[in-house]
N, C-alpha and C. Protein backbone atom coordinates (compact mmCIF):
# COMPACT_ATOMS: atom_id res chain seq x y z
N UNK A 1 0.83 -1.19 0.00
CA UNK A 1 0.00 0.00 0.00
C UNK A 1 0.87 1.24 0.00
N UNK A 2 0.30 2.04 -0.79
CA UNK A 2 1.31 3.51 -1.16
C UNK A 2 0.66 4.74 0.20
N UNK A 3 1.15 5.79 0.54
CA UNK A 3 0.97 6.73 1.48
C UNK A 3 1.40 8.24 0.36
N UNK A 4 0.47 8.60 0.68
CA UNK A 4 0.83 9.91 0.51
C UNK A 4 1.28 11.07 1.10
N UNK A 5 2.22 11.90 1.09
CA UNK A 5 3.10 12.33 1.84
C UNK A 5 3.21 13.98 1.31
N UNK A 6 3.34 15.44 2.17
CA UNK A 6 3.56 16.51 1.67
C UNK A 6 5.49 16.40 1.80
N UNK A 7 6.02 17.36 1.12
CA UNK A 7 6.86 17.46 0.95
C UNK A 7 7.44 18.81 1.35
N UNK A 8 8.54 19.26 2.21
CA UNK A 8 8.16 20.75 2.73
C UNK A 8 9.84 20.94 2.48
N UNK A 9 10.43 22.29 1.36
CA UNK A 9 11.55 22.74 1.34
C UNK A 9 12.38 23.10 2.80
N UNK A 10 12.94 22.76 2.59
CA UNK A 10 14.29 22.60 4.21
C UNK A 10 15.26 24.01 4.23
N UNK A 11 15.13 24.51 3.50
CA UNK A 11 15.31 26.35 3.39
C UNK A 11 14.02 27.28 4.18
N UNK A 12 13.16 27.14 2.99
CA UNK A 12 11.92 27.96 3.49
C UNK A 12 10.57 27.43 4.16
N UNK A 13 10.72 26.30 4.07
CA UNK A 13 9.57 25.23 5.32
C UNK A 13 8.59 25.39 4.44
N UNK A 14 8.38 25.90 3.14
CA UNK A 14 7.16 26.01 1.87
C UNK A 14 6.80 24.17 1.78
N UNK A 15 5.61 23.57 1.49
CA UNK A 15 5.15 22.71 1.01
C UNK A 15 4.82 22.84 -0.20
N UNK A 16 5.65 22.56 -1.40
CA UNK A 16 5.50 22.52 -2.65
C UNK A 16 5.45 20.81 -3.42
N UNK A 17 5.43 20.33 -3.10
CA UNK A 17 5.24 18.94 -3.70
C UNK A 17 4.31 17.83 -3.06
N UNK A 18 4.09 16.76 -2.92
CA UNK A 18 3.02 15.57 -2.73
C UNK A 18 3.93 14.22 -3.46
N UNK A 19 4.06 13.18 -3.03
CA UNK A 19 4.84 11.78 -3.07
C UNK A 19 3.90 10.99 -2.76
N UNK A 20 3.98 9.78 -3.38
CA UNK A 20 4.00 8.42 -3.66
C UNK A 20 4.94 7.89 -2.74
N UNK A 21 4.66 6.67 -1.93
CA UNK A 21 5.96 6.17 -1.49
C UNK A 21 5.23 5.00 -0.69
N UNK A 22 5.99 3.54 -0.52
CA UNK A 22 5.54 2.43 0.17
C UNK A 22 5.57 2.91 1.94
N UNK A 23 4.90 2.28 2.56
CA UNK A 23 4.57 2.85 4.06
C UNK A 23 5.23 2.21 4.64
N UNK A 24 6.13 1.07 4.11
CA UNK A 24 7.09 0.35 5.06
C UNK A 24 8.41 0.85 5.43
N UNK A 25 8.56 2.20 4.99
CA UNK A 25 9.92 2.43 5.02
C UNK A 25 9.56 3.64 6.21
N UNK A 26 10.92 3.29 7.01
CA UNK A 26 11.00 3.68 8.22
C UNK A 26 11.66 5.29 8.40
N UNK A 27 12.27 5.47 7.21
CA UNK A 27 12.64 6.59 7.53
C UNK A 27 12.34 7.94 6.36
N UNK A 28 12.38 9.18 6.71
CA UNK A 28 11.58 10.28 5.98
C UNK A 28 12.15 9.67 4.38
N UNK A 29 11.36 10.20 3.81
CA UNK A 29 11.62 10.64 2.40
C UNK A 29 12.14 11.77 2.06
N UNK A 30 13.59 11.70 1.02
CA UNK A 30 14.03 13.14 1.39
C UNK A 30 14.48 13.07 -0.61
N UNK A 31 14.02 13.96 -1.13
CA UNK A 31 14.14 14.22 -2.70
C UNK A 31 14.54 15.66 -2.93
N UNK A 32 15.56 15.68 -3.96
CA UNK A 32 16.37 17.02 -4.33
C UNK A 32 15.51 17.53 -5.28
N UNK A 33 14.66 18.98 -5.38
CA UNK A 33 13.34 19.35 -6.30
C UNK A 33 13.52 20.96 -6.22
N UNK A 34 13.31 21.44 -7.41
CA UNK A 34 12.63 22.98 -7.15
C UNK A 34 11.91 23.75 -6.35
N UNK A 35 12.62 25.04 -6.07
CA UNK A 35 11.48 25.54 -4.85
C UNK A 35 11.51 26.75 -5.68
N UNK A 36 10.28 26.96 -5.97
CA UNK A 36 9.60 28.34 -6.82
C UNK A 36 10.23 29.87 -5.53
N UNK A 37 9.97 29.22 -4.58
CA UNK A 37 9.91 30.54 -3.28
C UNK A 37 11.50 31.03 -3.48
N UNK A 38 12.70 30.00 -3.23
CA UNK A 38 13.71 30.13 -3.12
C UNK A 38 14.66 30.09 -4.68
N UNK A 39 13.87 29.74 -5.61
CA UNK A 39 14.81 29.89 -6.36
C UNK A 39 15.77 29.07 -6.99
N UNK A 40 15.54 28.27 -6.21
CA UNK A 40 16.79 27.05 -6.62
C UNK A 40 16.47 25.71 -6.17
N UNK A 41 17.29 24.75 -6.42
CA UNK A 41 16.91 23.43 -5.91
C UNK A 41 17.49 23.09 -4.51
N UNK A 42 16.44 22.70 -3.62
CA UNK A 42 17.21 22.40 -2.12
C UNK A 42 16.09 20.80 -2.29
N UNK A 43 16.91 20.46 -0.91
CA UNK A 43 16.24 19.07 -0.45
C UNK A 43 14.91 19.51 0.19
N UNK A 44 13.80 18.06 0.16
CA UNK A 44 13.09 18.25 0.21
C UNK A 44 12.54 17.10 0.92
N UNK A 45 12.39 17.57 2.47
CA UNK A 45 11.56 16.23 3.10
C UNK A 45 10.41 15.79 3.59
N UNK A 46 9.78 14.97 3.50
CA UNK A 46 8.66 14.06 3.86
C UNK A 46 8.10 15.09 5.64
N UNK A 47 6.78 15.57 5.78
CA UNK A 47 6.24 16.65 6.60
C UNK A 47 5.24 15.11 7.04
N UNK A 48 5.27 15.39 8.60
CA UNK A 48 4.31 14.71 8.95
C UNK A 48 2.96 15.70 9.66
């Protein structure tokens, strides 16, 4: 079963993305993505 997950820039704490991801995995989801706010690409982790 898949979970859906917000995704919140680690610069500006903005939630710009939404993930797919299996629920068995124990630790955040963390993906390198565009942030419209900042300008550039920062990491991007899994918001509970």
């Amino acid at each position: 079963m898949q979970k859906k997950v917000a995704l919140a820039c680690e610069k500006c704490g903005s939630r710009n993305y939404t993930a797919d991801y299996k629920q068995s995995q124990t630790e955040r989801l963390e993906l390198k993505k565009f942030c419209k706010h900042c300008n550039e690409h920062t990491i991007h982790r899994e918001t509970k």
